[in-house]
C-alpha atoms as a PDB file:
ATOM      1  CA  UNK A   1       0.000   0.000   0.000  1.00  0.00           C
ATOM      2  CA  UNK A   2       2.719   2.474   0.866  1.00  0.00           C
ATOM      3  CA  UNK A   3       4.496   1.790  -2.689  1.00  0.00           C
ATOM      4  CA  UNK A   4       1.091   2.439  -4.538  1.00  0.00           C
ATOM      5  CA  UNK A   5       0.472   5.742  -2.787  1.00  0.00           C
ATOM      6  CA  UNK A   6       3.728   6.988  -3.435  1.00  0.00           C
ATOM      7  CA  UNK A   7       3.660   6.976  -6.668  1.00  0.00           C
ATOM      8  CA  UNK A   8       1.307   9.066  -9.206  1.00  0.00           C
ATOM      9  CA  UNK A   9      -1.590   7.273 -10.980  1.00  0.00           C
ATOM     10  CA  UNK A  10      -0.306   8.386 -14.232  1.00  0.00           C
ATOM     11  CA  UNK A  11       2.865   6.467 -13.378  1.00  0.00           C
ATOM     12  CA  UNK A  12       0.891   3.363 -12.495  1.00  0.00           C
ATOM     13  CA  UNK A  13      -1.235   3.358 -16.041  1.00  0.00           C
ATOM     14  CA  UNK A  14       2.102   3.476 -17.749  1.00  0.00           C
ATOM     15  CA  UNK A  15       3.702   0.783 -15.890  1.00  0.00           C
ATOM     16  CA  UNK A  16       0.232  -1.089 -16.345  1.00  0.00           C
ATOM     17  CA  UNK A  17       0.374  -0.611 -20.080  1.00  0.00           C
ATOM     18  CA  UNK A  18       4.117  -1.489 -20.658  1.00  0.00           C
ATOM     19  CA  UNK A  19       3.588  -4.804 -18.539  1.00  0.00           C
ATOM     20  CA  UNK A  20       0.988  -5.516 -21.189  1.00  0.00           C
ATOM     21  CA  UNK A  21       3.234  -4.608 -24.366  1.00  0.00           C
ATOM     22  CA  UNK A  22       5.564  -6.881 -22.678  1.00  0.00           C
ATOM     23  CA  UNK A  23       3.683  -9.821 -22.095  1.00  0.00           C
ATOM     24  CA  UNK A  24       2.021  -9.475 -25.730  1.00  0.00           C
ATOM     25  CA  UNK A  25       5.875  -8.867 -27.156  1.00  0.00           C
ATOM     26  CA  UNK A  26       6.457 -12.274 -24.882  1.00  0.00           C
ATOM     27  CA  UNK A  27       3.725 -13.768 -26.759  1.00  0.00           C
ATOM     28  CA  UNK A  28       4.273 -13.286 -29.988  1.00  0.00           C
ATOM     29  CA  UNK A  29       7.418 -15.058 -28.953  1.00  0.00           C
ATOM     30  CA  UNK A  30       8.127 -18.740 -30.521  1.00  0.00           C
ATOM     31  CA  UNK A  31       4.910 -20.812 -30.516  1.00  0.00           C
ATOM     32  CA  UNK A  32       2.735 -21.251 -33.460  1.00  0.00           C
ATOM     33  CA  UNK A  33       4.409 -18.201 -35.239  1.00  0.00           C
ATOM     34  CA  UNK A  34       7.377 -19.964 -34.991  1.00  0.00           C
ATOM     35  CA  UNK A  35       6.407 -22.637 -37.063  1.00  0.00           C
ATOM     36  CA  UNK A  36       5.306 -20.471 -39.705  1.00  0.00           C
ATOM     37  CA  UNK A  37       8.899 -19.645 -40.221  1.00  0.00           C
ATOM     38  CA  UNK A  38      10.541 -23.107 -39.110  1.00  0.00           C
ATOM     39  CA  UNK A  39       9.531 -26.025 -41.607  1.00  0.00           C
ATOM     40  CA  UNK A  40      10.747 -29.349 -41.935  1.00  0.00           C
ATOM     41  CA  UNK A  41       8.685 -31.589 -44.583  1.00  0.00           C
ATOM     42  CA  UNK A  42       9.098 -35.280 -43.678  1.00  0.00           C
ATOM     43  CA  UNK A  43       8.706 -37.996 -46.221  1.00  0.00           C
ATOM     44  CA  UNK A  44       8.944 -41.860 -46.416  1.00  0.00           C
ATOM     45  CA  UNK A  45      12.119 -43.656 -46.744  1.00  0.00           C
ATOM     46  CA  UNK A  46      12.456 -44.945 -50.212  1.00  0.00           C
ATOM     47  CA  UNK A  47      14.237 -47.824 -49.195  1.00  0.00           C
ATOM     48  CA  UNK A  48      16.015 -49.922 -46.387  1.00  0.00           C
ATOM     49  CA  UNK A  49      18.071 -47.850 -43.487  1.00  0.00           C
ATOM     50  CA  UNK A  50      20.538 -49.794 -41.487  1.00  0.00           C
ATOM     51  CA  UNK A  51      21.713 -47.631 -38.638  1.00  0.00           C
ATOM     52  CA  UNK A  52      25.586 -47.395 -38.481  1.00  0.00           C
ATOM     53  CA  UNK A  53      26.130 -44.033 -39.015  1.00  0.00           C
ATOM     54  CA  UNK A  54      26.411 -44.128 -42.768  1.00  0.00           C
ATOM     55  CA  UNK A  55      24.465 -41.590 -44.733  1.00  0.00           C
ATOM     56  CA  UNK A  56      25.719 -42.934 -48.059  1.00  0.00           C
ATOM     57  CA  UNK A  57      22.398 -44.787 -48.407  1.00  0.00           C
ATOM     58  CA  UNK A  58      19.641 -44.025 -50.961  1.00  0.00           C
ATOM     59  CA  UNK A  59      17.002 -43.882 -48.384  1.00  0.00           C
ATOM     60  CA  UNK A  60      19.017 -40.097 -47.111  1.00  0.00           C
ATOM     61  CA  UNK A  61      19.419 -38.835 -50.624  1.00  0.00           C
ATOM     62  CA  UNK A  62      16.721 -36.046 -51.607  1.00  0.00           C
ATOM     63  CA  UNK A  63      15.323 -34.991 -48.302  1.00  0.00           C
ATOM     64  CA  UNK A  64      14.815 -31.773 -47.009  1.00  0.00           C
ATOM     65  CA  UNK A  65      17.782 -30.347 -45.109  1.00  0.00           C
ATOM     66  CA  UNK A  66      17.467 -28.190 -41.942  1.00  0.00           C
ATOM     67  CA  UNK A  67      21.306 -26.202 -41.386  1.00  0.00           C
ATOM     68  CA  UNK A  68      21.836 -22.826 -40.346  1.00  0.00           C
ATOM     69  CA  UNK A  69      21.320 -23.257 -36.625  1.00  0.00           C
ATOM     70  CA  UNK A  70      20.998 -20.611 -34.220  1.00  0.00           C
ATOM     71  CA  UNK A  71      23.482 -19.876 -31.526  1.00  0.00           C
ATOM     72  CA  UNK A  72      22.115 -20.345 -27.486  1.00  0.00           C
ATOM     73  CA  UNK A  73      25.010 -20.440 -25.004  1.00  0.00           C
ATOM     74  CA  UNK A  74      26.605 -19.092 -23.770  1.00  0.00           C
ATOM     75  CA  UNK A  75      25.255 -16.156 -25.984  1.00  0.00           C
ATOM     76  CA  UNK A  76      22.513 -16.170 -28.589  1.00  0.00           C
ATOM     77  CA  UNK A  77      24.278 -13.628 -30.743  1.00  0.00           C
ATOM     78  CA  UNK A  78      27.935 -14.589 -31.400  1.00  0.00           C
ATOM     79  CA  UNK A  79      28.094 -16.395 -34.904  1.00  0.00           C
ATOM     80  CA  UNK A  80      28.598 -20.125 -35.142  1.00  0.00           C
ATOM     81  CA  UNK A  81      32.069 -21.764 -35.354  1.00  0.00           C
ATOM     82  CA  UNK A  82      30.525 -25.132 -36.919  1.00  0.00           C
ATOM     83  CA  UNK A  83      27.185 -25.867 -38.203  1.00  0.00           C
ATOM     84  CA  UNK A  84      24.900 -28.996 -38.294  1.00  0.00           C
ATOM     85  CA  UNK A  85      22.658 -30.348 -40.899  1.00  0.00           C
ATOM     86  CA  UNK A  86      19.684 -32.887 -39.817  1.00  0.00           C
ATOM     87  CA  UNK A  87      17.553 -35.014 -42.572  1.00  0.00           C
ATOM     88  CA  UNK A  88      14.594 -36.843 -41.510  1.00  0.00           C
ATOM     89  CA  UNK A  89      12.230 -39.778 -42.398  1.00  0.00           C
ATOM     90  CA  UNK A  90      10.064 -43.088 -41.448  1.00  0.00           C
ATOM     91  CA  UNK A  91       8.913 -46.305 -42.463  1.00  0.00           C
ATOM     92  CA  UNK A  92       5.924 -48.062 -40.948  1.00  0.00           C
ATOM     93  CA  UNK A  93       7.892 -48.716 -37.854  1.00  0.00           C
ATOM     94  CA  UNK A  94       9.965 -46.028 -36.817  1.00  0.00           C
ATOM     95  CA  UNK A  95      10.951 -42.479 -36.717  1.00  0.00           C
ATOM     96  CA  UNK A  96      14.814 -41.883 -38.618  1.00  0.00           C
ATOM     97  CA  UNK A  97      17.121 -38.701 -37.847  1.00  0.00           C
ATOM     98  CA  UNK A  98      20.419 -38.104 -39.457  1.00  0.00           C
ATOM     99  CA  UNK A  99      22.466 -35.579 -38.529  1.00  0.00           C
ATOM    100  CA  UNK A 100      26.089 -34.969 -39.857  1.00  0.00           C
ATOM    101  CA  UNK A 101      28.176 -32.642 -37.004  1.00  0.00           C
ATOM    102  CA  UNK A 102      30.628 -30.153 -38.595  1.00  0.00           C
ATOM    103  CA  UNK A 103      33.873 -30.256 -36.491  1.00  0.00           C
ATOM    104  CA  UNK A 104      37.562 -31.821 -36.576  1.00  0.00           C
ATOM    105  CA  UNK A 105      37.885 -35.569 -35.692  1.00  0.00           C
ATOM    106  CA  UNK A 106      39.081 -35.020 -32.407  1.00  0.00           C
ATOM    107  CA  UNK A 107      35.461 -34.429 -29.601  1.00  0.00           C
ATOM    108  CA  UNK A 108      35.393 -33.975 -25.977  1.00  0.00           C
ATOM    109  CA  UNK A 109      33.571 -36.965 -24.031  1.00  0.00           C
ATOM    110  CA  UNK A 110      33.059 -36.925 -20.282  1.00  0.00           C
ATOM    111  CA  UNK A 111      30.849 -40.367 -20.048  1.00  0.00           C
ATOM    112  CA  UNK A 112      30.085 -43.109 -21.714  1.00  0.00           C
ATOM    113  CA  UNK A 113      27.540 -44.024 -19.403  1.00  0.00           C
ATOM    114  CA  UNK A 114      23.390 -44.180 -20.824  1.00  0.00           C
ATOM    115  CA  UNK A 115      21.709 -41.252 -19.384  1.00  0.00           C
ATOM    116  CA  UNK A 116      25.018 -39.383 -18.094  1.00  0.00           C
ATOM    117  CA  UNK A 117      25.961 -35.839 -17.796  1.00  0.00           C
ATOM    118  CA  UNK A 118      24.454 -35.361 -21.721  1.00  0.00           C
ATOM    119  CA  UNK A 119      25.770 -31.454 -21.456  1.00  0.00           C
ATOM    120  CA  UNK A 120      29.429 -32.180 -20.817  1.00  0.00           C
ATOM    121  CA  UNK A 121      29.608 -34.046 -23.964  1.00  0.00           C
ATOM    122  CA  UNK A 122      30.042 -33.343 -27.610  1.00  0.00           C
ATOM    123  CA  UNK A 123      26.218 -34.501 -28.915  1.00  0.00           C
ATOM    124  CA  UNK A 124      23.322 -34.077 -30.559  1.00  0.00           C
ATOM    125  CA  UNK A 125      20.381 -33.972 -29.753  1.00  0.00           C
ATOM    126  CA  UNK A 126      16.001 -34.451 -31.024  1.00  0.00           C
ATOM    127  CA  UNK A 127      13.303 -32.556 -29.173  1.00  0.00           C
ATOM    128  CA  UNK A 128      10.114 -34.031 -30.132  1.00  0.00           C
ATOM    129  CA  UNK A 129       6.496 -32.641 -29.309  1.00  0.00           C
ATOM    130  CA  UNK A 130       4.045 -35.228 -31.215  1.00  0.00           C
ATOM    131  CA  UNK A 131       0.790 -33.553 -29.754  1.00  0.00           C
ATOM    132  CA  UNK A 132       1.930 -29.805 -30.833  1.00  0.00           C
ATOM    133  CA  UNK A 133       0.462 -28.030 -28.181  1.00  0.00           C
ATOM    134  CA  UNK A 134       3.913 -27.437 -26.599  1.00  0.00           C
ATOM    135  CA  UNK A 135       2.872 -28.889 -23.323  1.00  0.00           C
ATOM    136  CA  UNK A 136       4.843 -32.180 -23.514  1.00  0.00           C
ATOM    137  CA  UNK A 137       7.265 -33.905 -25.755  1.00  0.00           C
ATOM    138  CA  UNK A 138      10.407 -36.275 -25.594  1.00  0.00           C
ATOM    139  CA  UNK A 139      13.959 -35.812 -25.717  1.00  0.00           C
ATOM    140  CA  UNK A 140      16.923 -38.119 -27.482  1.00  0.00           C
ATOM    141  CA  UNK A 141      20.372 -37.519 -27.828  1.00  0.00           C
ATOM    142  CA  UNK A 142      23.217 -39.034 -28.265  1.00  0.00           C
ATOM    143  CA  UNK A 143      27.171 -38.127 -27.916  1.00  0.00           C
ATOM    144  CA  UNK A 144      29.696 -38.300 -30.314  1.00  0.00           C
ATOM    145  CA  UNK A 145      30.298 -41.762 -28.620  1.00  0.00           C
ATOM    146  CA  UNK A 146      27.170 -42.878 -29.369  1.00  0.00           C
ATOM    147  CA  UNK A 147      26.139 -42.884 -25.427  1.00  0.00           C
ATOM    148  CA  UNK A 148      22.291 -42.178 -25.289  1.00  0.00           C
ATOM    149  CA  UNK A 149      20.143 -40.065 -23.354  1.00  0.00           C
ATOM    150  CA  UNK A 150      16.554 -39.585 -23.250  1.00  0.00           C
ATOM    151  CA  UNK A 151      14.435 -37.753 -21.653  1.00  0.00           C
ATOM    152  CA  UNK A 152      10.401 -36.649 -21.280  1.00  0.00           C
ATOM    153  CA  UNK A 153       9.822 -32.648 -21.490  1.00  0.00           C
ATOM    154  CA  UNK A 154       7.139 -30.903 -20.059  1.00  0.00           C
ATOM    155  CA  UNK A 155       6.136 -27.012 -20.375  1.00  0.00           C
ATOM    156  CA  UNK A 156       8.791 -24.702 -18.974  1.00  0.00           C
ATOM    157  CA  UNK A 157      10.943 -28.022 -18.283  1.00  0.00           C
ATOM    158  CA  UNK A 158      13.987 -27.286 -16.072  1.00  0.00           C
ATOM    159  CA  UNK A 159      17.149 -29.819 -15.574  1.00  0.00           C
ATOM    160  CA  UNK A 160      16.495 -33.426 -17.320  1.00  0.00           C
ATOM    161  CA  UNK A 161      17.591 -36.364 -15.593  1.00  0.00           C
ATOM    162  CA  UNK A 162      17.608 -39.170 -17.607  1.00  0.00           C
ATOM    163  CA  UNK A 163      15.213 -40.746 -15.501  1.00  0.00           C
ATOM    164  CA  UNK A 164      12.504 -41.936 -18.388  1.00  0.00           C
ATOM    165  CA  UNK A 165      13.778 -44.755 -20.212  1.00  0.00           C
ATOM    166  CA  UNK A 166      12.700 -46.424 -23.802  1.00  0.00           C
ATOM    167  CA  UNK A 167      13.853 -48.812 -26.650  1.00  0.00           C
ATOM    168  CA  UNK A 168      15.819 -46.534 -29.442  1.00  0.00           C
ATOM    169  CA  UNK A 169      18.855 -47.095 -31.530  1.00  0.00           C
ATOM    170  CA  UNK A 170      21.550 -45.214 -32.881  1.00  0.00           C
ATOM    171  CA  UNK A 171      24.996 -44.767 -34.107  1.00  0.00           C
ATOM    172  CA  UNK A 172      27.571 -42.375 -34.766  1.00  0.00           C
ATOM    173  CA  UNK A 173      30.576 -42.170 -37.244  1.00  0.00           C
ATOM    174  CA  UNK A 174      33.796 -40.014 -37.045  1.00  0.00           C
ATOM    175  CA  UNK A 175      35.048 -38.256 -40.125  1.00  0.00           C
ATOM    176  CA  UNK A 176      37.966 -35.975 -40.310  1.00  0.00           C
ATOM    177  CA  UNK A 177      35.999 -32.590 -40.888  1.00  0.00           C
ATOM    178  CA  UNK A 178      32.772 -34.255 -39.081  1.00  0.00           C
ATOM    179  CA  UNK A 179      30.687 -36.490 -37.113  1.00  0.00           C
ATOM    180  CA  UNK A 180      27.363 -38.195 -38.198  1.00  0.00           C
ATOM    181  CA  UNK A 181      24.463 -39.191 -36.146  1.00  0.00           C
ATOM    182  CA  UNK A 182      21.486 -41.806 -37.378  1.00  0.00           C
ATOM    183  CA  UNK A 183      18.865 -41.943 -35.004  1.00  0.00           C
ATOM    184  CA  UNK A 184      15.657 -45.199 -35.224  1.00  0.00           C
ATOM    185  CA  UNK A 185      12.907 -44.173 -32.772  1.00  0.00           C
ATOM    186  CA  UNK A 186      10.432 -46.705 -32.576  1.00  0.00           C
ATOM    187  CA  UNK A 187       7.057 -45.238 -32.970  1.00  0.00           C
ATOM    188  CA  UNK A 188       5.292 -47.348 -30.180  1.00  0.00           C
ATOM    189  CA  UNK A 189       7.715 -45.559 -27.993  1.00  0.00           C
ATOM    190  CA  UNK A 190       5.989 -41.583 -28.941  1.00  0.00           C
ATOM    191  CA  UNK A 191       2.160 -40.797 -27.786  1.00  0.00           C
ATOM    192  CA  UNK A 192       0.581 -39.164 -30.745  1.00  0.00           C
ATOM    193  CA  UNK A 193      -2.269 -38.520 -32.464  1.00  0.00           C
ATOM    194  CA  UNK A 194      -2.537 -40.608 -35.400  1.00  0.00           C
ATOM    195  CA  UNK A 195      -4.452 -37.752 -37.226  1.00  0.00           C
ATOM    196  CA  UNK A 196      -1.982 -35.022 -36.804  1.00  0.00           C
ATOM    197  CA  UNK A 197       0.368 -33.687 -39.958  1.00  0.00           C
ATOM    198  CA  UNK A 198       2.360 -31.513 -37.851  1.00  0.00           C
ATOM    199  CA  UNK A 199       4.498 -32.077 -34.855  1.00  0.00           C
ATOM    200  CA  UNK A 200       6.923 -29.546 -32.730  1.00  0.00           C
ATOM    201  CA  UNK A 201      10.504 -30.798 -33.708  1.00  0.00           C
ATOM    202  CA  UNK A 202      13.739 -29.142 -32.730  1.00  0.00           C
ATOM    203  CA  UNK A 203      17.531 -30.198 -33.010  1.00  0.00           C
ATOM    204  CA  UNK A 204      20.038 -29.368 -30.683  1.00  0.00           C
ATOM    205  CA  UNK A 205      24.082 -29.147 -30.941  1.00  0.00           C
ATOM    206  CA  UNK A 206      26.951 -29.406 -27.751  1.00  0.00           C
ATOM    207  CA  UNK A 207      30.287 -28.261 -29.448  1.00  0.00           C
ATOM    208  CA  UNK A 208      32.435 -28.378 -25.767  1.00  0.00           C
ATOM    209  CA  UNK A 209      35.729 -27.853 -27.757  1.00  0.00           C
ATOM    210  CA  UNK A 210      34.152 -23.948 -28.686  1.00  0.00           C
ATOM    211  CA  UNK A 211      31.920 -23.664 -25.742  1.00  0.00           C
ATOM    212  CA  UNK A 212      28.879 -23.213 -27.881  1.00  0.00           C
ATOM    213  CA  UNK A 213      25.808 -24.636 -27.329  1.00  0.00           C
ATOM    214  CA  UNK A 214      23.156 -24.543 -30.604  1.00  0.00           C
ATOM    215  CA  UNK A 215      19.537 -25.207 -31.524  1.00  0.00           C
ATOM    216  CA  UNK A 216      18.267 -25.168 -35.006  1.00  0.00           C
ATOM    217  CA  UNK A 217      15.008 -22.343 -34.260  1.00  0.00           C
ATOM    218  CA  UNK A 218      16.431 -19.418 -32.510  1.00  0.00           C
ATOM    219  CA  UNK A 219      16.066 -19.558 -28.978  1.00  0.00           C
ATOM    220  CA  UNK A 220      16.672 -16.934 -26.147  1.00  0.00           C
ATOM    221  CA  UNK A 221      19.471 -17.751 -24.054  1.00  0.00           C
ATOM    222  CA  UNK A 222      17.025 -16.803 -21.264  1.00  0.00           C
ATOM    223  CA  UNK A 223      15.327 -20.374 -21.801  1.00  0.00           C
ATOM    224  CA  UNK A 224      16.681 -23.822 -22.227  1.00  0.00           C
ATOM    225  CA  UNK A 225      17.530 -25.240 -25.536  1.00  0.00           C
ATOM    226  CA  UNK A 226      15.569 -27.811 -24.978  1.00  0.00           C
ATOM    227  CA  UNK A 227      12.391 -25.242 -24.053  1.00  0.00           C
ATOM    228  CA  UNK A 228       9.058 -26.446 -26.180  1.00  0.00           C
ATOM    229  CA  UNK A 229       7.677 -23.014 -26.934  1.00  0.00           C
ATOM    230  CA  UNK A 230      10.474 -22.516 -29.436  1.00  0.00           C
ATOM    231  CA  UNK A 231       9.949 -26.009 -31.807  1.00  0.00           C
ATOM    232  CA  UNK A 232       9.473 -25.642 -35.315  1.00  0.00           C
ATOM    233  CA  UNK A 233       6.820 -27.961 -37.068  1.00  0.00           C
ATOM    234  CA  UNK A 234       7.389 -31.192 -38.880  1.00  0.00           C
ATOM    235  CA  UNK A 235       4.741 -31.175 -41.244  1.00  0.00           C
ATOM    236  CA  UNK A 236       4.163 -35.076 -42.829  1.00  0.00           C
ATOM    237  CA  UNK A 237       3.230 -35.636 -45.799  1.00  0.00           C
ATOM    238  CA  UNK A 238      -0.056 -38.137 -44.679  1.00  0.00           C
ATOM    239  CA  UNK A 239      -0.852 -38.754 -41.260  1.00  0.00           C
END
């Protein structure tokens, strides 16, 4: 009560309407504008995909390519020493990701343990949000090692720990300029709706030996990398 009196009324209305430019400015923030701007089409494999880190196959030629990521941390606004590129597709069983890792052939790796310290790590990583109402979703990554982590997200998630486990596969390959990633999520292990023919989908980079830290949609270094107000849409071709 003493604050309020102390200060003018016409003080108060303008603090009262900047609070609401700021929330709206907040709003307009990520979410379904977002994925206006982010695409990534996903089609069916045309053929057989053996996961062993080889993108050499047929069933990874022609598909769209999402590159260009977005710096996060430290800073959201320093440019990018190295940059990722991540395809996508599916057969009738499972979800595939393939990333391929710019970087030298040398990574830092703290663990080799499932569900370790995933942030200490050179790795990628797959933020998934099947419903699209950027409430829920799942998280999978995997090192340069090929040690996995996964994860369930939840709105305005804050540290994961590991602690949701599932049935995946993947593998990882070390080049001289880069590192792959193929990724097999079975689809028994997402909840979805069956009707959908978008989902939230982000990617997410760990380069330790730059101390940069990278997600494909730009995200605020205010929020996590892995936050699902910021996903882009994965629009399928069919249900």
């Amino acid at each position: 009560m003493l604050f309020q009196k102390s200060i003018p009324l016409f003080i108060l209305s303008g603090l009262v309407s900047l609070s609401l430019m700021s929330q709206e400015k907040i709003e307009s923030i990520g979410g379904a504008a977002y994925q206006e701007k982010y695409q990534h089409p996903i089609r069916k494999a045309k053929g057989e995909i053996k996961i062993d880190g080889d993108l050499s196959e047929p069933a990874w030629q022609g598909l769209e390519i999402s590159k260009n990521f977005a710096p996060h941390w430290p800073q959201d606004n320093v440019p990018l020493k190295r940059d990722t590129e991540v395809r996508m597709t599916f057969d009738d069983q499972f979800l595939y990701v393939a990333a391929v890792c710019r970087d030298t052939n040398k990574h830092v790796i703290q663990t080799l343990k499932r569900d370790g310290d995933y942030w200490s790590s050179d790795a990628f990583g797959l933020i998934l949000d099947p419903i699209n109402e950027r409430t829920n979703g799942f998280f999978f990554g995997v090192s340069a090692a090929n040690a996995q982590f996964e994860d369930l997200l939840a709105f305005q998630s804050d540290d994961m720990t590991g602690s949701w486990d599932n049935k995946w596969y993947s593998q990882t390959k070390v080049y001289d300029t880069y590192w792959t990633v193929e990724m097999a999520i079975p689809f028994k292990t997402l909840r979805y709706n069956p009707t959908k023919t978008k989902w939230g989908v982000n990617f997410e980079r760990n380069d330790l030996k730059n101390n940069q830290y990278s997600t494909w949609t730009f995200i605020p270094v205010n929020f996590n990398g892995y936050d699902l107000g910021y996903t882009a849409a994965l629009m399928w071709e069919t249900p």
